[in-house]
C-alpha atoms as a PDB file:
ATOM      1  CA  UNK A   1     111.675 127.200 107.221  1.00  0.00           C
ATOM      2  CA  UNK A   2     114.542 125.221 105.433  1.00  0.00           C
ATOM      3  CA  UNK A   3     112.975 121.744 106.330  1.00  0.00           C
ATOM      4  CA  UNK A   4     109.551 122.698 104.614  1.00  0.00           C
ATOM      5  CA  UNK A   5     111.522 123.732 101.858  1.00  0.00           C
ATOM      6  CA  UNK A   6     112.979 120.480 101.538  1.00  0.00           C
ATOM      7  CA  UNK A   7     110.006 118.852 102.077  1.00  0.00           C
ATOM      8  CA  UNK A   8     108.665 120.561  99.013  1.00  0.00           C
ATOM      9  CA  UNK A   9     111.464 120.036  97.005  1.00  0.00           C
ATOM     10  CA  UNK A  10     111.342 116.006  98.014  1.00  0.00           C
ATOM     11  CA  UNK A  11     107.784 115.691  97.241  1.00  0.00           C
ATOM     12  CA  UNK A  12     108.340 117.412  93.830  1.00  0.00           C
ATOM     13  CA  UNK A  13     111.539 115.173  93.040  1.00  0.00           C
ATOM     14  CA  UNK A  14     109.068 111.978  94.274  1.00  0.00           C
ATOM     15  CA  UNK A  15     106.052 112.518  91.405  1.00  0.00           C
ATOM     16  CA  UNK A  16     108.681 113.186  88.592  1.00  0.00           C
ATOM     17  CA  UNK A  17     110.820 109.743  89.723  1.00  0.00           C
ATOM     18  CA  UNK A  18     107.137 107.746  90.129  1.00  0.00           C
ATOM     19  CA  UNK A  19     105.784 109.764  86.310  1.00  0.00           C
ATOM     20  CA  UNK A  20     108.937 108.535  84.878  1.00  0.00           C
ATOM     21  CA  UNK A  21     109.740 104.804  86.309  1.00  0.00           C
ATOM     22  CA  UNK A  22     106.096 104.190  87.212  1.00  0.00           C
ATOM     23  CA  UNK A  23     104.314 104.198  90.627  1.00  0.00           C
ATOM     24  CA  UNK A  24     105.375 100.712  90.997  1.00  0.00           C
ATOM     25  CA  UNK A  25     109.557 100.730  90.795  1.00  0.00           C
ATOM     26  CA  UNK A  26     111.919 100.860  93.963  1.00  0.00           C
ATOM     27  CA  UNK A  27     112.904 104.256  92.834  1.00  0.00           C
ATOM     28  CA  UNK A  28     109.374 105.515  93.094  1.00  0.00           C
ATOM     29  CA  UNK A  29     109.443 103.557  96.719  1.00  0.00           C
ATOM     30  CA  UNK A  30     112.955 105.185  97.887  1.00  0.00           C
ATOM     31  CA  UNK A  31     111.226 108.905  97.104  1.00  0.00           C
ATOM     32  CA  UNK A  32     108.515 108.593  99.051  1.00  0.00           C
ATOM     33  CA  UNK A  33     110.065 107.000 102.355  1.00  0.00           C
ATOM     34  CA  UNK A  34     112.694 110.143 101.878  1.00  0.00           C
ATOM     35  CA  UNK A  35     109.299 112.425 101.668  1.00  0.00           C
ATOM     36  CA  UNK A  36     108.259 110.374 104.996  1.00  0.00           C
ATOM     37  CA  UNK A  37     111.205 111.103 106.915  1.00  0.00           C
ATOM     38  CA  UNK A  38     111.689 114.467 106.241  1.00  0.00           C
ATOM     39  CA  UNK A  39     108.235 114.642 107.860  1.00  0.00           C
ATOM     40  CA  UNK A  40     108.897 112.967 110.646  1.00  0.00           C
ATOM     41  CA  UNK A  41     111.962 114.977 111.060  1.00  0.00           C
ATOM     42  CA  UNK A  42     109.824 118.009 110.767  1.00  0.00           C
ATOM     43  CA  UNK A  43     107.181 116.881 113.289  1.00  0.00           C
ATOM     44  CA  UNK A  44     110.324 115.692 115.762  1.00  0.00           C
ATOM     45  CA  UNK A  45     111.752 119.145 115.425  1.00  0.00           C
ATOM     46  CA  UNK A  46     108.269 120.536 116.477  1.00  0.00           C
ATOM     47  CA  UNK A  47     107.298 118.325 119.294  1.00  0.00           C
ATOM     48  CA  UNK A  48     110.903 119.481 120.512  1.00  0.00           C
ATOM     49  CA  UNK A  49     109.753 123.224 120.413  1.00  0.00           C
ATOM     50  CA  UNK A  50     106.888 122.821 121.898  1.00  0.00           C
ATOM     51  CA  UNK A  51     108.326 120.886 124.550  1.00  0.00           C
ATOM     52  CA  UNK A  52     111.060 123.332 125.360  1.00  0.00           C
ATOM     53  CA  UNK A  53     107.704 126.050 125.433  1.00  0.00           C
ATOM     54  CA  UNK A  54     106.332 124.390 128.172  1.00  0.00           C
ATOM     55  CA  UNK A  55     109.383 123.200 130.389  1.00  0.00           C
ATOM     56  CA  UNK A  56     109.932 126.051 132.569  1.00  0.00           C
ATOM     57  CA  UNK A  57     113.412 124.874 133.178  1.00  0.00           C
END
């Protein structure tokens, strides 16, 4: 899946921006709330599916 590939690829980008400005910095901050939405995007798209799974219609 694309999404978990970005995912992935956010969370990687995330520890190298917090090893290299510190845990602490806005930058560090602003990779980790992309990480979080990219999850939430991923559990939107799958509370979609499943809802489409179940409405007959």
């Amino acid at each position: 899946m694309v999404l978990d590939q970005r995912i992935q690829e956010a969370i990687a980008r995330a520890r190298e921006i917090c090893a290299s400005k510190g845990t602490n910095s806005p930058e560090c901050a602003v990779a980790w709330d992309e990480v979080e939405e990219l999850h939430a995007e991923a559990a939107h798209q799958k509370s979609r599916s499943h809802a489409a799974e179940k409405d007959p219609l």
